[in-house]
Protein backbone atom coordinates (compact mmCIF):
# COMPACT_ATOMS: atom_id res chain seq x y z
CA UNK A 1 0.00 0.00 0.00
CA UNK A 2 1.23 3.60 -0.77
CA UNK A 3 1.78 5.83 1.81
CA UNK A 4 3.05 9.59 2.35
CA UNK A 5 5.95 10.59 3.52
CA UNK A 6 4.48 13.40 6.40
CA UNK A 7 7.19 16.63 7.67
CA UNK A 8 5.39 18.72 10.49
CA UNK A 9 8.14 21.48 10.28
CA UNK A 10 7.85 24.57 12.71
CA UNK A 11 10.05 27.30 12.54
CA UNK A 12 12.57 26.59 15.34
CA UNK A 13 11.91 22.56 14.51
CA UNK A 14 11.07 19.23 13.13
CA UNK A 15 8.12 18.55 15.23
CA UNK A 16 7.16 15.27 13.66
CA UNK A 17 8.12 13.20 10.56
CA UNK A 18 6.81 9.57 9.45
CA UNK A 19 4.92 7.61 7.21
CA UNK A 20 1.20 7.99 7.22
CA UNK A 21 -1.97 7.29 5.30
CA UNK A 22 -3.96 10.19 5.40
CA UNK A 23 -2.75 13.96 6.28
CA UNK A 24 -6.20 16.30 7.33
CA UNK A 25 -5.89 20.37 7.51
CA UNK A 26 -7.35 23.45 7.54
CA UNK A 27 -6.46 25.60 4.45
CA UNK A 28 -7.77 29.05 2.94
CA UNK A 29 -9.62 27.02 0.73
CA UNK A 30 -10.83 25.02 3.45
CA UNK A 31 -10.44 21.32 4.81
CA UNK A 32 -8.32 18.89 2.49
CA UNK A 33 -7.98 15.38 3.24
CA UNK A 34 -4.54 13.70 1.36
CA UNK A 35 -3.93 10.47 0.61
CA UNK A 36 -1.53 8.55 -0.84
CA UNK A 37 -1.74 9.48 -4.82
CA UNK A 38 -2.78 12.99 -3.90
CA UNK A 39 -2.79 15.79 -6.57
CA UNK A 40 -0.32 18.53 -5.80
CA UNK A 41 -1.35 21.27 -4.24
CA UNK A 42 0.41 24.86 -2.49
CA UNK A 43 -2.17 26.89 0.07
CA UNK A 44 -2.28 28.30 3.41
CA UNK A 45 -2.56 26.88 6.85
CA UNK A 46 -4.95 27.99 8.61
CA UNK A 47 -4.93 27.98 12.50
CA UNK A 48 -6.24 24.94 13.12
CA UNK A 49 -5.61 21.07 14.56
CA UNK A 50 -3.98 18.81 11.66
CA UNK A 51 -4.56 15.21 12.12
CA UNK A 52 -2.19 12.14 10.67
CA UNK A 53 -2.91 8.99 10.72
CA UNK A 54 0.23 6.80 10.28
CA UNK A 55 1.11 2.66 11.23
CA UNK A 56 3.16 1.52 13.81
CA UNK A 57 5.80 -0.70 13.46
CA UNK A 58 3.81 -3.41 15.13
CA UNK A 59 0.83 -3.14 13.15
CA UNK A 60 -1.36 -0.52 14.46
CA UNK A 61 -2.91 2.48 13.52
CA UNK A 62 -1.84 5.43 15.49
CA UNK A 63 -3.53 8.51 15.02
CA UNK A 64 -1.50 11.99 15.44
CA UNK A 65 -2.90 14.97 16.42
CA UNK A 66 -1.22 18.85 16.10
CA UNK A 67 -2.28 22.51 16.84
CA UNK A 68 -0.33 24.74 14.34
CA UNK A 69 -1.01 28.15 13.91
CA UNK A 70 -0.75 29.29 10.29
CA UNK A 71 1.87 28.06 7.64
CA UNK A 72 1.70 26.23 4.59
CA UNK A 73 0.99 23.03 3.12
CA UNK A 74 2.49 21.37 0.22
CA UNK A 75 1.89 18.23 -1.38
CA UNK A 76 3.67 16.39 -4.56
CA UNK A 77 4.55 13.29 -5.10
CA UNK A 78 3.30 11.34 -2.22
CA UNK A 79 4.95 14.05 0.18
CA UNK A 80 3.60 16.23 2.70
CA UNK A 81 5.17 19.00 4.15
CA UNK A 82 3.72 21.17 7.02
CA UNK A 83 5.61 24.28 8.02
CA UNK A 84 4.38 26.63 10.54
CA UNK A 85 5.36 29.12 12.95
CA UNK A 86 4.59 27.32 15.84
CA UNK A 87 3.06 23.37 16.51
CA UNK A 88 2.54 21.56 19.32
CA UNK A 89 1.62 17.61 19.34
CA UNK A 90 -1.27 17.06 20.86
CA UNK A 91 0.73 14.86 24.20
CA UNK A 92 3.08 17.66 24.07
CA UNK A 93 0.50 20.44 25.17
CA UNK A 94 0.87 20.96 29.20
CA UNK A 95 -3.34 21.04 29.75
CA UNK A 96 -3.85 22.83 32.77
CA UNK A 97 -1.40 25.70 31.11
CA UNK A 98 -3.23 26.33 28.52
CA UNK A 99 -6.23 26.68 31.02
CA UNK A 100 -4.64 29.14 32.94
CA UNK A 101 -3.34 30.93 30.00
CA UNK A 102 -7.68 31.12 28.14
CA UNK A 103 -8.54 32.08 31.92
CA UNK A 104 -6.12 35.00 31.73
CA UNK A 105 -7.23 35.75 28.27
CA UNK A 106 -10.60 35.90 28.88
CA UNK A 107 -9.80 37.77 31.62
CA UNK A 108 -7.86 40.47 29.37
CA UNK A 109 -4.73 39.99 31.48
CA UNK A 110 -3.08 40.38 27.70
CA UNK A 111 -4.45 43.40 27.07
CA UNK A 112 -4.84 44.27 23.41
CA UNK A 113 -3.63 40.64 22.54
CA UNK A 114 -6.22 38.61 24.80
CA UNK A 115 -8.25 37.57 21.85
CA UNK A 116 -5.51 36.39 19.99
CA UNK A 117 -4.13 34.45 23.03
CA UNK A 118 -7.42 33.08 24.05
CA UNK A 119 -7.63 31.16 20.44
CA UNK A 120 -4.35 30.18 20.78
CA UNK A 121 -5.15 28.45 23.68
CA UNK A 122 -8.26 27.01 22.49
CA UNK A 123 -6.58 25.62 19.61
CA UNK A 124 -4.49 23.63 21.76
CA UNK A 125 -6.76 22.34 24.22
CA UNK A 126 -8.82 21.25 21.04
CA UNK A 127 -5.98 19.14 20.14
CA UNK A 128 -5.45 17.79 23.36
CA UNK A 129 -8.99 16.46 23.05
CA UNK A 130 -10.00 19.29 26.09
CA UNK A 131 -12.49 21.66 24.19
């Protein structure tokens, strides 16, 4: 079976690469699902939660979850490449901070930023399976 060869790239980092099946993201021209065979394709990133789903080693499926926040997507050849500023695997995210930091948010403890900040911690409770 054919499978994708997946980069999760963030500026400072490799976050994540790996073989998967299917690759689903937000884009500015909405969600795209890519499989193996895939036609090329160039577009935005949209903050959002990414999902891969790759195979273990042993077998079984394994199912990856991501907040980035913007980027780009490319796709050719069987290859996906995911660059952002910032991403943050879903068992990476520290829960109870990103609690505190949509409490302070919604608090306005940013100031002109607490909008901003309070998606940003949204986003990564929704990929921690939180929100």
């Amino acid at each position: 079976m054919a499978e994708l060869d997946v980069a999760l790239v963030a500026a400072d980092r490799e976050v994540w690469s790996g073989k998967a099946s299917l690759v689903v993201a937000k884009t500015a021209d909405g969600d795209v699902g890519v499989m193996p065979g895939h036609q090329p394709i160039l577009s935005l990133l949209k903050p959002s939660v990414i999902t891969v789903k790759s195979t273990r080693q042993d077998g079984s499926e394994q199912v990856l979850r991501a907040a980035v926040h913007g980027g780009f997507i490319s796709v050719a050849d069987n290859r996906v490449s995911l660059l952002t500023e910032a991403a943050e695997l879903s068992a990476d995210i520290d829960i109870a901070r990103a609690e505190q930091a949509l409490a302070q948010a919604q608090a306005g403890e940013f100031g002109s930023d607490s909008e901003a900040a309070a998606e940003r911690a949204r986003l990564r409770l929704r990929a921690a399976g939180r929100e």
